[in-house]
PDB file of N, CA and C in Angstrom:
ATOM      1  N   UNK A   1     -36.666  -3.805  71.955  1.00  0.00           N
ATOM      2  CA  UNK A   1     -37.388  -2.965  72.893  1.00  0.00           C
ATOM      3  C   UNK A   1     -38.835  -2.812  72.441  1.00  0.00           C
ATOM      4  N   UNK A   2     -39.745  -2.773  73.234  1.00  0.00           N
ATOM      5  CA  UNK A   2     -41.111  -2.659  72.935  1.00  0.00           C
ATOM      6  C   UNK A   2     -41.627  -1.074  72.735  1.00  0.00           C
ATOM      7  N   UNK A   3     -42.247  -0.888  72.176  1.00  0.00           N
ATOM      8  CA  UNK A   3     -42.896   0.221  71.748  1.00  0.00           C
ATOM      9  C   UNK A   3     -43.328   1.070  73.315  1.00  0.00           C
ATOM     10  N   UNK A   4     -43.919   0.952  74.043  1.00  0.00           N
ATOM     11  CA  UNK A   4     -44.126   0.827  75.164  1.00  0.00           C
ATOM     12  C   UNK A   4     -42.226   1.322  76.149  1.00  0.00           C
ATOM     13  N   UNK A   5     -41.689   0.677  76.176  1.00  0.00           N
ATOM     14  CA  UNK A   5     -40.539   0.964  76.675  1.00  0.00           C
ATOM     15  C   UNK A   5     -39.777   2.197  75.461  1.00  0.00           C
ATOM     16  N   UNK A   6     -39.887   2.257  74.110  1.00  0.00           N
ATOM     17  CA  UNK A   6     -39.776   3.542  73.551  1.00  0.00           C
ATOM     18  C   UNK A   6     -40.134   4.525  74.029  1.00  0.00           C
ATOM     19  N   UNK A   7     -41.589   4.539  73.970  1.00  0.00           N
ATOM     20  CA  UNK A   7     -42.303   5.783  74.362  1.00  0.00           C
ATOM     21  C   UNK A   7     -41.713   6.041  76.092  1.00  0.00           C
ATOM     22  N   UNK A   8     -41.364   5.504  76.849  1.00  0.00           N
ATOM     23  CA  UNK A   8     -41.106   6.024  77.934  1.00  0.00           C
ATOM     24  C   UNK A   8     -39.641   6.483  78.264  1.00  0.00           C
ATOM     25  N   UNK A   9     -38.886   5.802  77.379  1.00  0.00           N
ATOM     26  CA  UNK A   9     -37.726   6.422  77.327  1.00  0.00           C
ATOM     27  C   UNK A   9     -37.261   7.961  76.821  1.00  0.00           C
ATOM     28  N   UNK A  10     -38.429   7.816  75.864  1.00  0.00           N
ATOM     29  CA  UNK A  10     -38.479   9.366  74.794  1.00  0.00           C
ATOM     30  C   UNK A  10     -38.952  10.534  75.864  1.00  0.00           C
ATOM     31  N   UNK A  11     -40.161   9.897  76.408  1.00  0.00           N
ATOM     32  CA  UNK A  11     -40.822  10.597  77.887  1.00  0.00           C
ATOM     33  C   UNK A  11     -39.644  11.504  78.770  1.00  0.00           C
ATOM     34  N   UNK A  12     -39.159  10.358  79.052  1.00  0.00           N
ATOM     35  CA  UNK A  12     -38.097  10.836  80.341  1.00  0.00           C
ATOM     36  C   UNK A  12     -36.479  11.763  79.928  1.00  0.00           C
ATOM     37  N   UNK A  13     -36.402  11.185  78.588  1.00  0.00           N
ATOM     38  CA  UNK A  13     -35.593  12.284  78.252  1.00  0.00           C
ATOM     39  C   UNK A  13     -36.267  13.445  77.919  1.00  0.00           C
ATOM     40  N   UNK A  14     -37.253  13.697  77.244  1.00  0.00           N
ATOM     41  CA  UNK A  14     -37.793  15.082  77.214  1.00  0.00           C
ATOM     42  C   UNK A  14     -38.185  16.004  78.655  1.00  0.00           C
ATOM     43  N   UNK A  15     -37.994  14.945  79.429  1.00  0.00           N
ATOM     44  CA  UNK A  15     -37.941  15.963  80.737  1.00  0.00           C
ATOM     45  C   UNK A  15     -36.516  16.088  81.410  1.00  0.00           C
ATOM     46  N   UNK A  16     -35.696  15.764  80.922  1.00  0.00           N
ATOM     47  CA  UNK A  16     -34.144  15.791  81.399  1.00  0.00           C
ATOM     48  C   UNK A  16     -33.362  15.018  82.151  1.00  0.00           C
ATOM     49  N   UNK A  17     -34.855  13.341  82.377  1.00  0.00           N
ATOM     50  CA  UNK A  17     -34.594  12.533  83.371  1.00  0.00           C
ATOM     51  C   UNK A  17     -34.244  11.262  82.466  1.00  0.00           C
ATOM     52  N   UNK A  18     -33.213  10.535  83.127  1.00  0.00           N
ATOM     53  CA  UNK A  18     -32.127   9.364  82.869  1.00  0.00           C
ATOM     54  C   UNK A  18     -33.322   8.236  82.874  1.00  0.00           C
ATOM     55  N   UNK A  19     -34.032   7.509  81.925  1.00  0.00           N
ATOM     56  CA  UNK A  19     -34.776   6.597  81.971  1.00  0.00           C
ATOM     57  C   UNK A  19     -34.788   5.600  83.151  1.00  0.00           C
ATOM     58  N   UNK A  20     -33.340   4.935  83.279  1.00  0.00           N
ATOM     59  CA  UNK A  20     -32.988   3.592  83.973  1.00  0.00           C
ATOM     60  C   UNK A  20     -32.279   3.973  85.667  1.00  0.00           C
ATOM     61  N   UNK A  21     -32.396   5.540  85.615  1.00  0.00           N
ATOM     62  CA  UNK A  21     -31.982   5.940  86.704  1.00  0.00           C
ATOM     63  C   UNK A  21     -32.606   5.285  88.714  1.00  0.00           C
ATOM     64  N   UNK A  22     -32.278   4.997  89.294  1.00  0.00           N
ATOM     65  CA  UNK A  22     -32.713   5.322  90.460  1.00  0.00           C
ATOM     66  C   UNK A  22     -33.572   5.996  90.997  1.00  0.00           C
ATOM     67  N   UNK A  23     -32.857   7.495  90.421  1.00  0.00           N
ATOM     68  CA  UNK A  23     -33.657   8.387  90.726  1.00  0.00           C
ATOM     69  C   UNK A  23     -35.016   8.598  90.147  1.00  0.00           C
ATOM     70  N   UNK A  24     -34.927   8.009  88.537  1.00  0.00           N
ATOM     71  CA  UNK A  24     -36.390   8.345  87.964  1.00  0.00           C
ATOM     72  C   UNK A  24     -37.326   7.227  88.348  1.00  0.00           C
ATOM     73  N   UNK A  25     -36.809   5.721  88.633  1.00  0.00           N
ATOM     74  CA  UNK A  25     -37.545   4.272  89.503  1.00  0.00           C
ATOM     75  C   UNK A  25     -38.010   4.966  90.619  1.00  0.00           C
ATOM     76  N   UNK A  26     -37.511   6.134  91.391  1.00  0.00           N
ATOM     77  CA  UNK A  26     -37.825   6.281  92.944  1.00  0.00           C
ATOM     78  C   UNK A  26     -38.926   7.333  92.611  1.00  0.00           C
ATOM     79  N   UNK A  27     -39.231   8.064  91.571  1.00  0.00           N
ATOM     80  CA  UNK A  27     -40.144   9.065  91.219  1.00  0.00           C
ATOM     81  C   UNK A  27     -41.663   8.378  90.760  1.00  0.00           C
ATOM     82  N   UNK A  28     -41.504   7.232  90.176  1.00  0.00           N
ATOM     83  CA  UNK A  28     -42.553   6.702  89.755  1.00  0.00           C
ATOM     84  C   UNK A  28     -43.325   5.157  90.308  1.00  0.00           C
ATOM     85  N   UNK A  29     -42.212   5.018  91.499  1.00  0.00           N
ATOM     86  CA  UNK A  29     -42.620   4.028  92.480  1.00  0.00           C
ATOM     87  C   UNK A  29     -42.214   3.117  91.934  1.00  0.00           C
ATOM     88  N   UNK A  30     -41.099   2.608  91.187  1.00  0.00           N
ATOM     89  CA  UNK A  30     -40.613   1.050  91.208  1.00  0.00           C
ATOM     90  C   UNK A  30     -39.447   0.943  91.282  1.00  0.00           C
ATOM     91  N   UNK A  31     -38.726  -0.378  90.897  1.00  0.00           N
ATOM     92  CA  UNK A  31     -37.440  -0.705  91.059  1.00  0.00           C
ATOM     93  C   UNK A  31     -36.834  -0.552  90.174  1.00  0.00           C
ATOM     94  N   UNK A  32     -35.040  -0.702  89.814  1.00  0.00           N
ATOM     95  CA  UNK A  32     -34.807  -0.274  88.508  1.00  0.00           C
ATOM     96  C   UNK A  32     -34.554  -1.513  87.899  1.00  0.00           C
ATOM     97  N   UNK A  33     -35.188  -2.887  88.779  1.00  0.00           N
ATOM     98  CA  UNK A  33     -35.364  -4.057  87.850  1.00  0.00           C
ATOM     99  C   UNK A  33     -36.810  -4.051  86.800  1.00  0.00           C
ATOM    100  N   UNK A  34     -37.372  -3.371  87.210  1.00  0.00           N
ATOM    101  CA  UNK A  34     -38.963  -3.518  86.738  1.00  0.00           C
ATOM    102  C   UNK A  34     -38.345  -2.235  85.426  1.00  0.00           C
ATOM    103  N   UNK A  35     -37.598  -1.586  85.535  1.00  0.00           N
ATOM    104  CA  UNK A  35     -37.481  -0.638  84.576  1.00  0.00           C
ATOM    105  C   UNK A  35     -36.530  -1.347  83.238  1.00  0.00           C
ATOM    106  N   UNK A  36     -35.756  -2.247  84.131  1.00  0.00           N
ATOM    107  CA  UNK A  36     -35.560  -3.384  83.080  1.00  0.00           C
ATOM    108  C   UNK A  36     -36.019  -4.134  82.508  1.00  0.00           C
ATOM    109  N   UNK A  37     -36.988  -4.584  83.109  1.00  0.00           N
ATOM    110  CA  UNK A  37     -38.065  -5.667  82.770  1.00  0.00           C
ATOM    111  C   UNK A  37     -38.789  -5.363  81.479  1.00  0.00           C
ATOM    112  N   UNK A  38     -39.291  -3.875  81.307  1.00  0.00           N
ATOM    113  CA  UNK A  38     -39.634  -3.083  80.468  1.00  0.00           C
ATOM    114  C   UNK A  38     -38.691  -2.728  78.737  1.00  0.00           C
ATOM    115  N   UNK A  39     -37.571  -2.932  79.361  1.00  0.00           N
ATOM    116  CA  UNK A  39     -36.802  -3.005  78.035  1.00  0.00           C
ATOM    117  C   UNK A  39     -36.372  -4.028  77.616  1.00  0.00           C
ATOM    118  N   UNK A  40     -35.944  -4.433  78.230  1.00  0.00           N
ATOM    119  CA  UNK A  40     -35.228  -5.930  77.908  1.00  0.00           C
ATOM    120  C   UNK A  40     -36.357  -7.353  78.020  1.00  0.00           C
ATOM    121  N   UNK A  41     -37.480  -7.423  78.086  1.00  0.00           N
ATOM    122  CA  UNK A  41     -38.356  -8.355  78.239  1.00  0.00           C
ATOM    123  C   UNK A  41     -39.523  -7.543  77.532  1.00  0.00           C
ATOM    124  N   UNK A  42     -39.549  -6.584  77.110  1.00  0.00           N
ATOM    125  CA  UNK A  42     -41.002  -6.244  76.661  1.00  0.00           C
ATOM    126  C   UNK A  42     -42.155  -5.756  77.701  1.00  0.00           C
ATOM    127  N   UNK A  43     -41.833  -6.007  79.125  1.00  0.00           N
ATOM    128  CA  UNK A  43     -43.079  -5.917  79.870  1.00  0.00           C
ATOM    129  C   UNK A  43     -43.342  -4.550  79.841  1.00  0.00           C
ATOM    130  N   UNK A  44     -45.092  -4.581  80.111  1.00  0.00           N
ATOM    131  CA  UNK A  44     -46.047  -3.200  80.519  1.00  0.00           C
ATOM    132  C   UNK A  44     -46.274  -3.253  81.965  1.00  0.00           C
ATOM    133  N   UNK A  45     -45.994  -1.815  82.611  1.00  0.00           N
ATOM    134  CA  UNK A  45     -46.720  -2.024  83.854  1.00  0.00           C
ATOM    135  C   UNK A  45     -48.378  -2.016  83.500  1.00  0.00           C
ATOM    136  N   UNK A  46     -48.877  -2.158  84.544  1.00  0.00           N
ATOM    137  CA  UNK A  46     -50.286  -2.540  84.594  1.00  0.00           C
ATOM    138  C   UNK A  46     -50.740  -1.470  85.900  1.00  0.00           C
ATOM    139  N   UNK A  47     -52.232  -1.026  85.348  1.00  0.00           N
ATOM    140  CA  UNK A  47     -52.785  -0.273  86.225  1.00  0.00           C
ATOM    141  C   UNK A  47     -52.113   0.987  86.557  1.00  0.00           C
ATOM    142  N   UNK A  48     -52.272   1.003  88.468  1.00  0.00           N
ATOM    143  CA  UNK A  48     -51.545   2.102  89.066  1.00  0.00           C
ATOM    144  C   UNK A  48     -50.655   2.537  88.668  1.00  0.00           C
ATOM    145  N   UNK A  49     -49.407   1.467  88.564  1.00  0.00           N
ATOM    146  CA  UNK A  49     -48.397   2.059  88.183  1.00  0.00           C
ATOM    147  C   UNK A  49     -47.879   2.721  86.844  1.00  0.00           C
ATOM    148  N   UNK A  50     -48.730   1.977  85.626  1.00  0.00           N
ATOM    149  CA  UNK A  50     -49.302   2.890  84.560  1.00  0.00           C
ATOM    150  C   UNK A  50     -49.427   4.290  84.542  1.00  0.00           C
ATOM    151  N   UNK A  51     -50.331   4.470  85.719  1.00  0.00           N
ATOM    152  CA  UNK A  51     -50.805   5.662  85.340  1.00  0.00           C
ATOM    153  C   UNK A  51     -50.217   6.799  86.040  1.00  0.00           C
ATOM    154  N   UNK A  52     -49.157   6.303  87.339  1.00  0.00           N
ATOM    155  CA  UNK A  52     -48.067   7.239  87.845  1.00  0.00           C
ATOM    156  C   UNK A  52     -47.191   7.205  86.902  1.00  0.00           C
ATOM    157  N   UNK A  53     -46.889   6.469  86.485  1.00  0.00           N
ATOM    158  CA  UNK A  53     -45.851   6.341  85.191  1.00  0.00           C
ATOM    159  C   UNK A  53     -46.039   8.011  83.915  1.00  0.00           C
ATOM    160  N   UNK A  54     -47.439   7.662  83.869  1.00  0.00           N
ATOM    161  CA  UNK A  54     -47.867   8.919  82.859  1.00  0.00           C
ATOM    162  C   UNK A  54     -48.170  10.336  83.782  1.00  0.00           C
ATOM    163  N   UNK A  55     -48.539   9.981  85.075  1.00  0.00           N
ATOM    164  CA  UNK A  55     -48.734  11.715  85.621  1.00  0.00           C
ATOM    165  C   UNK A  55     -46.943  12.255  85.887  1.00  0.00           C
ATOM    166  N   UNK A  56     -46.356  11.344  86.342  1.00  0.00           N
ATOM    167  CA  UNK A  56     -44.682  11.792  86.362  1.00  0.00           C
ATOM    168  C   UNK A  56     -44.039  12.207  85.221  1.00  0.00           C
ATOM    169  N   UNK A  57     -44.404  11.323  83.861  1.00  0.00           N
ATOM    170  CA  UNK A  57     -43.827  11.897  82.966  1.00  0.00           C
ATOM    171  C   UNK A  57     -44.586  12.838  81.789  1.00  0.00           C
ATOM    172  N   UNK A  58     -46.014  12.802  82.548  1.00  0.00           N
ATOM    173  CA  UNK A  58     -46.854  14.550  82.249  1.00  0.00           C
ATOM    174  C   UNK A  58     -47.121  13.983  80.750  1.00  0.00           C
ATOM    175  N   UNK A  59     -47.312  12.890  80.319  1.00  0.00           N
ATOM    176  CA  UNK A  59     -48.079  12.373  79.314  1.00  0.00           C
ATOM    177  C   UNK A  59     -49.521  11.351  79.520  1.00  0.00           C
ATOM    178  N   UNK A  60     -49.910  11.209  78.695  1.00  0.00           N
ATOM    179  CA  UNK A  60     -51.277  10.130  79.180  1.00  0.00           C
ATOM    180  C   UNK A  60     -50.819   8.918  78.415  1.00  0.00           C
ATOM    181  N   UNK A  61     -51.423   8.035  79.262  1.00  0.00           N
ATOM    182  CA  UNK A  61     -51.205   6.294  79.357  1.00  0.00           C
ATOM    183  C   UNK A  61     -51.223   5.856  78.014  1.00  0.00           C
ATOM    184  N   UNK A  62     -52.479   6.339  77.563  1.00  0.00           N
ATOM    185  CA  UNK A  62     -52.757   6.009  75.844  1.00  0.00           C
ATOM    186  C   UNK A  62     -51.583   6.210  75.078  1.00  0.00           C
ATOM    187  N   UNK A  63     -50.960   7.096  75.579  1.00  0.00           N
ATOM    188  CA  UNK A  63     -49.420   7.419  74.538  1.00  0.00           C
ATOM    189  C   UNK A  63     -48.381   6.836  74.781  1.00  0.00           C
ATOM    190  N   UNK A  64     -48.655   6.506  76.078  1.00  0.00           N
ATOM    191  CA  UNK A  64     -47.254   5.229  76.724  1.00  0.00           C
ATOM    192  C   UNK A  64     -47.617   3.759  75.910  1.00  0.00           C
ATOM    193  N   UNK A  65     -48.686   3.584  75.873  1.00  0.00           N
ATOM    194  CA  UNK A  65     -49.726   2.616  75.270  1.00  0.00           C
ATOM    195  C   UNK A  65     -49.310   1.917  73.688  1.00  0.00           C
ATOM    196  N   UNK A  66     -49.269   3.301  72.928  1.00  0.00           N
ATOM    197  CA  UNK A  66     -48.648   3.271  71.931  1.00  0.00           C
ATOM    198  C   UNK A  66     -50.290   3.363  70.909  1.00  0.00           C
ATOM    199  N   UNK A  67     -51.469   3.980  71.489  1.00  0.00           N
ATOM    200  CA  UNK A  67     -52.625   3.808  71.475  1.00  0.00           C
ATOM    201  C   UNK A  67     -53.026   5.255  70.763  1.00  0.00           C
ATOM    202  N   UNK A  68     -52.045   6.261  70.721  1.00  0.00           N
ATOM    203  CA  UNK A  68     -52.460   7.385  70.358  1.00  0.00           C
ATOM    204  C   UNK A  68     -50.971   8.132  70.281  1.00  0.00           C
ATOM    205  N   UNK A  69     -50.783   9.182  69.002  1.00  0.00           N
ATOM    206  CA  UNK A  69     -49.226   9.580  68.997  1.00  0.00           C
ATOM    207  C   UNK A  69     -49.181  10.943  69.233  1.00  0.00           C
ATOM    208  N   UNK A  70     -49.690  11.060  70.128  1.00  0.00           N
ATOM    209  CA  UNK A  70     -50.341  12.512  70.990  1.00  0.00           C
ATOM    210  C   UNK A  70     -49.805  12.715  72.656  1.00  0.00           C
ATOM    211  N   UNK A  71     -48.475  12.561  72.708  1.00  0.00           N
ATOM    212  CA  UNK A  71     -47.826  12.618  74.455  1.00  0.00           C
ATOM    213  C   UNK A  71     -49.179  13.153  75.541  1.00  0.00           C
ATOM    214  N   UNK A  72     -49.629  13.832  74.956  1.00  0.00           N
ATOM    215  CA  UNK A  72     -50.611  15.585  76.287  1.00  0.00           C
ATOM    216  C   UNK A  72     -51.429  14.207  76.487  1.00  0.00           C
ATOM    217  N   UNK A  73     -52.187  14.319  77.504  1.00  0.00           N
ATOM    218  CA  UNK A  73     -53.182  14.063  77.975  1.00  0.00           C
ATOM    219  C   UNK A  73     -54.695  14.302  77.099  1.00  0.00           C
ATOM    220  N   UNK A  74     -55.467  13.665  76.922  1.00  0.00           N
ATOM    221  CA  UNK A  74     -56.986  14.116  76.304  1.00  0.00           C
ATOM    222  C   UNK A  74     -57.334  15.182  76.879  1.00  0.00           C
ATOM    223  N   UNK A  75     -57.751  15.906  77.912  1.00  0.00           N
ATOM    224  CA  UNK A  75     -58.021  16.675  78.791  1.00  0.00           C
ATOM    225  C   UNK A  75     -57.508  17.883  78.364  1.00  0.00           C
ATOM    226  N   UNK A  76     -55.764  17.563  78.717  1.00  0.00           N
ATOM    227  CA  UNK A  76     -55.048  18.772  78.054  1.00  0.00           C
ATOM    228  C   UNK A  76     -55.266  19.437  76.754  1.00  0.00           C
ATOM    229  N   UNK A  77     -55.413  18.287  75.808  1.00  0.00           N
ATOM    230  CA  UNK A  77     -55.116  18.618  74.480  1.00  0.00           C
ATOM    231  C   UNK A  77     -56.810  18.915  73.856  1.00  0.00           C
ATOM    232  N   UNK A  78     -57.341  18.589  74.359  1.00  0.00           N
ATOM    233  CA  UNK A  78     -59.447  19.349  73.950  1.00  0.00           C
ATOM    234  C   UNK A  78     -59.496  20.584  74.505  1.00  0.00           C
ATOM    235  N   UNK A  79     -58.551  20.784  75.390  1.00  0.00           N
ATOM    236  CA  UNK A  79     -58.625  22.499  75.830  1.00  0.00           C
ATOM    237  C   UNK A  79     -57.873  23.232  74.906  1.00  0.00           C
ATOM    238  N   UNK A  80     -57.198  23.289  73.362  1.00  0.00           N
ATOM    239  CA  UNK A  80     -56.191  23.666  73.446  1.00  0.00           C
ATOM    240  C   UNK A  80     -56.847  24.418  72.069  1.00  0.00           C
ATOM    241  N   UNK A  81     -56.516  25.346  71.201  1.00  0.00           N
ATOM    242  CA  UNK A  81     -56.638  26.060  70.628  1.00  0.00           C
ATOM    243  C   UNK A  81     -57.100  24.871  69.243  1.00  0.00           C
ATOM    244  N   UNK A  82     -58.081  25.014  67.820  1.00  0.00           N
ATOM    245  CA  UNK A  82     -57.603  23.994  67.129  1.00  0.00           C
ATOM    246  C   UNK A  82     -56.562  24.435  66.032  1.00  0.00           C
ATOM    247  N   UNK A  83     -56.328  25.439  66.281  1.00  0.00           N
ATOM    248  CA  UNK A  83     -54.319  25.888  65.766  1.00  0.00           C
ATOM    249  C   UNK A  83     -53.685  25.356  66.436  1.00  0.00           C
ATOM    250  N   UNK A  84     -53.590  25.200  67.832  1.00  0.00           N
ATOM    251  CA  UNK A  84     -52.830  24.648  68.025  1.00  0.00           C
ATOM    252  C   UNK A  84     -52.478  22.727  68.252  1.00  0.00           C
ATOM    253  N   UNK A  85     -53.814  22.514  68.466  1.00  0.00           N
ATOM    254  CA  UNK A  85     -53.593  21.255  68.337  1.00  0.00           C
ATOM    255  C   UNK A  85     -53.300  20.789  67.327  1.00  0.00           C
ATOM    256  N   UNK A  86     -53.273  21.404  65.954  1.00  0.00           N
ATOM    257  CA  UNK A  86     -53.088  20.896  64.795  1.00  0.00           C
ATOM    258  C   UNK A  86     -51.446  20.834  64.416  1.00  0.00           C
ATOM    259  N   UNK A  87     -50.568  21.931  65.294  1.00  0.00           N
ATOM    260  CA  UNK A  87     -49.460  22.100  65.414  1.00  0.00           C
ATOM    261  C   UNK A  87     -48.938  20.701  66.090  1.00  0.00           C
ATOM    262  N   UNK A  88     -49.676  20.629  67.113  1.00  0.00           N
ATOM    263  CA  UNK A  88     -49.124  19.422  67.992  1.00  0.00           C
ATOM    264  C   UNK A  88     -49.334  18.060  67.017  1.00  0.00           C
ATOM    265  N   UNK A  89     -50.461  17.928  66.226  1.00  0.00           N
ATOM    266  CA  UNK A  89     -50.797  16.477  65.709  1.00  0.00           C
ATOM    267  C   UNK A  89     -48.885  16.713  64.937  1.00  0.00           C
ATOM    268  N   UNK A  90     -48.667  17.969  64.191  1.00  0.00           N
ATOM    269  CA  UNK A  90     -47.877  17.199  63.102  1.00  0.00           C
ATOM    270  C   UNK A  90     -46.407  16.996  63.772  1.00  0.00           C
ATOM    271  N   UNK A  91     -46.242  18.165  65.091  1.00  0.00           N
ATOM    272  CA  UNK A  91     -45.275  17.988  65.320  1.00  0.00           C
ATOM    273  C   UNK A  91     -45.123  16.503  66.073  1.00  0.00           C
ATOM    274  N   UNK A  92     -45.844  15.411  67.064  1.00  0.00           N
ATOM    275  CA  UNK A  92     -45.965  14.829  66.794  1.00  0.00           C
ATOM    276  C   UNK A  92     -45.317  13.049  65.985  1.00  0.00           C
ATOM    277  N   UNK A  93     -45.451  13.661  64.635  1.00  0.00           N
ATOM    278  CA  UNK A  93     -45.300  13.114  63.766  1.00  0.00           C
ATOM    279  C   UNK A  93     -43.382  12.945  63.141  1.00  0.00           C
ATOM    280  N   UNK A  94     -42.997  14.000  64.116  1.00  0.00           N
ATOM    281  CA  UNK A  94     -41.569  14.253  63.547  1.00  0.00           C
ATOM    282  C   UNK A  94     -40.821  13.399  64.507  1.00  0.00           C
ATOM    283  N   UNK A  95     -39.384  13.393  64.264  1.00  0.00           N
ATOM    284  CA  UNK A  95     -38.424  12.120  64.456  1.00  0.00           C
ATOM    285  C   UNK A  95     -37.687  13.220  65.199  1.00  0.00           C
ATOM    286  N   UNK A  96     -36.990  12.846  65.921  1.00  0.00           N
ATOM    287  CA  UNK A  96     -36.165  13.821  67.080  1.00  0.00           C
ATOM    288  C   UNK A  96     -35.533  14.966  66.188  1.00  0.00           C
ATOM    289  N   UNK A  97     -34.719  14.391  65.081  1.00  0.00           N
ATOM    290  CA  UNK A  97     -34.214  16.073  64.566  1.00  0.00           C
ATOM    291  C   UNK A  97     -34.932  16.302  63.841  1.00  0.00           C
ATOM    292  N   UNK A  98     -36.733  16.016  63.811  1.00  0.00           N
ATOM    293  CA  UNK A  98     -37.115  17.379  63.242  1.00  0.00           C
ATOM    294  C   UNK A  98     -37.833  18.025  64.004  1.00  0.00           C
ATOM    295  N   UNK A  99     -37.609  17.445  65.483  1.00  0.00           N
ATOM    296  CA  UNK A  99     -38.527  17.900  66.637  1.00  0.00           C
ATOM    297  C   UNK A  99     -37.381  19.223  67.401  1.00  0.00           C
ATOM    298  N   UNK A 100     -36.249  18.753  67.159  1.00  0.00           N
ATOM    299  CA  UNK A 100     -34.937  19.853  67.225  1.00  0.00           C
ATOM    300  C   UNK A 100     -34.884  20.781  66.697  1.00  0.00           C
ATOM    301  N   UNK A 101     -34.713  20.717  64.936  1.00  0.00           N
ATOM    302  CA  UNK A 101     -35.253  21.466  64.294  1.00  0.00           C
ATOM    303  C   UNK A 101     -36.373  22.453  63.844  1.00  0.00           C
ATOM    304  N   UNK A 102     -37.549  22.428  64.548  1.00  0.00           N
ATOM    305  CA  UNK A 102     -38.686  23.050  64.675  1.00  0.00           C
ATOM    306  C   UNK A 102     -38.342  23.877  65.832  1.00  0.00           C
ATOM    307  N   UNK A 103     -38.026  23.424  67.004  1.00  0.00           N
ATOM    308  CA  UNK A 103     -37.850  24.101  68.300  1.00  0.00           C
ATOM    309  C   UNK A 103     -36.449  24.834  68.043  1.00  0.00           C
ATOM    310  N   UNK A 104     -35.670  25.060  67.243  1.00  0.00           N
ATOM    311  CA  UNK A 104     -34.689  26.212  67.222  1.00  0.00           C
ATOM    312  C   UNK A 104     -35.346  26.945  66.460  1.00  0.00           C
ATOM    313  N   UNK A 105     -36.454  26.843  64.924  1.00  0.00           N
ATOM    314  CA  UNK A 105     -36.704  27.588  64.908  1.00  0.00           C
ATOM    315  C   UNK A 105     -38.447  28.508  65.421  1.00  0.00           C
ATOM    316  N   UNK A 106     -38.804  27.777  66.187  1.00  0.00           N
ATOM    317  CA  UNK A 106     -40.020  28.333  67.176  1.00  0.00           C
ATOM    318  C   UNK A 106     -39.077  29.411  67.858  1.00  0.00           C
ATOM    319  N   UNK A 107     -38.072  29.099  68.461  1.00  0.00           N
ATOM    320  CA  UNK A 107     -36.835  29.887  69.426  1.00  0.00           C
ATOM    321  C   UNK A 107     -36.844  31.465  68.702  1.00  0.00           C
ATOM    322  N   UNK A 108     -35.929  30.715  66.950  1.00  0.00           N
ATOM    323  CA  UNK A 108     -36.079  32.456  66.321  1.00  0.00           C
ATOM    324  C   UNK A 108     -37.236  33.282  66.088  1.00  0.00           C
ATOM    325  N   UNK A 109     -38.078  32.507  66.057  1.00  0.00           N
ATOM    326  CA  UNK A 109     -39.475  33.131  65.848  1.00  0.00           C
ATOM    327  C   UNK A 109     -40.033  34.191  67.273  1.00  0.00           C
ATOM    328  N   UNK A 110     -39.462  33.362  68.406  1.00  0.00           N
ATOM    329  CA  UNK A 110     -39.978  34.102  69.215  1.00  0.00           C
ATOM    330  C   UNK A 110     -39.140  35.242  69.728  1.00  0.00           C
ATOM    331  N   UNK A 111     -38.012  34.753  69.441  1.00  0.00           N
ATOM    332  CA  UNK A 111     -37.220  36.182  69.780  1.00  0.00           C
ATOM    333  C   UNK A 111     -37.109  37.473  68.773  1.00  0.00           C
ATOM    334  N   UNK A 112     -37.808  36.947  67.513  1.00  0.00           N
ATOM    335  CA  UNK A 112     -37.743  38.230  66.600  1.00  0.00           C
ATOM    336  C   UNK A 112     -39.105  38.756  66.980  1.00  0.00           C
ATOM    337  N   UNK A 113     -40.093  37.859  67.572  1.00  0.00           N
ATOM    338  CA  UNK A 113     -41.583  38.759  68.451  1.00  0.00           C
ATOM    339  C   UNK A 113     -41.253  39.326  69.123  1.00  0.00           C
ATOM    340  N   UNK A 114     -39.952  39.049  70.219  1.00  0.00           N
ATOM    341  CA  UNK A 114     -39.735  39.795  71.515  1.00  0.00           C
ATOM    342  C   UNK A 114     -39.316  41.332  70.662  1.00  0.00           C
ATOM    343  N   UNK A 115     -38.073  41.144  69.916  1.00  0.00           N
ATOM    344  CA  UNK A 115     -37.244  42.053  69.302  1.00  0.00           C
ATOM    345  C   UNK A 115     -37.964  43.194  68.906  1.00  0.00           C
ATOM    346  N   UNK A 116     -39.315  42.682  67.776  1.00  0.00           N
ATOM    347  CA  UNK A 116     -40.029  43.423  67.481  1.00  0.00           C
ATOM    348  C   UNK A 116     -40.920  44.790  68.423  1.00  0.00           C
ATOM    349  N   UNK A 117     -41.633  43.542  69.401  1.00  0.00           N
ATOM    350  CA  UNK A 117     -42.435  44.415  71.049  1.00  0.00           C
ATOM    351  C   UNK A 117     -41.312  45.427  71.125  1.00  0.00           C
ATOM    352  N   UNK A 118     -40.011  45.172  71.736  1.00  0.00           N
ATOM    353  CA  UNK A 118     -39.574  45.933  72.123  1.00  0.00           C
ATOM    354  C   UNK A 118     -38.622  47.354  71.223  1.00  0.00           C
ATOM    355  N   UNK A 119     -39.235  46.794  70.050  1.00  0.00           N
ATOM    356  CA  UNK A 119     -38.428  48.149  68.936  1.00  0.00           C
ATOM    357  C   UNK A 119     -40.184  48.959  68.730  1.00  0.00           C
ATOM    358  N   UNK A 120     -41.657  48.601  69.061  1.00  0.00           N
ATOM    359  CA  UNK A 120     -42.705  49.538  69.223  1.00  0.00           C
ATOM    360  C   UNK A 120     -42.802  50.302  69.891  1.00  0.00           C
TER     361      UNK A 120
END
């Protein structure tokens, strides 16, 4: 599988959508041969469909690209706190269970903020 067909698979499961689905080919304007084409042959879409590819799955092209290991968009991510983007570079950097692992505990973190607000 190409790097390129990684990153979009990782994409579409982080949004809850079935990579090779129908349904996710009919969201981003192609067939679910071309979604094959992509794994099993290596191919990149090109252009347009590139770049519906990245507004559907709410990442930028460069990261489908394999050009930058930053999912957000440039746009998104220059607006963003530099705490927090620095959060994002490392998380990032992590392998699914430690991207699991961080997000259960971001989870406790935020519910002992809630806990807290509401014991002031």
């Amino acid at each position: 599988m190409s790097e390129f067909y990684n990153r979009y698979k990782k994409s579409c499961q982080a949004l809850g959508m079935e990579p090779c689905s129908q349904s996710t080919a009919e969201k981003i304007g192609v067939t679910r041969s071309a979604i094959g084409s992509w794994s099993a042959n290596g191919m990149i879409p090109k252009g347009e469909t590139l770049a519906r590819i990245a507004d559907v799955l709410h990442v930028s092209s460069d990261y489908l690209l394999a050009r930058t290991d930053i999912p957000m968009d440039c746009n998104e991510y220059n607006n963003l706190s530099p705490e927090l983007a620095i959060l994002l570079e490392k998380a990032a950097r992590l392998n699914e269970t430690g991207l699991l692992r961080m997000e259960s505990y971001l989870d406790g973190l935020l519910t002992a903020e809630q806990n807290r607000k509401s014991n002031d």
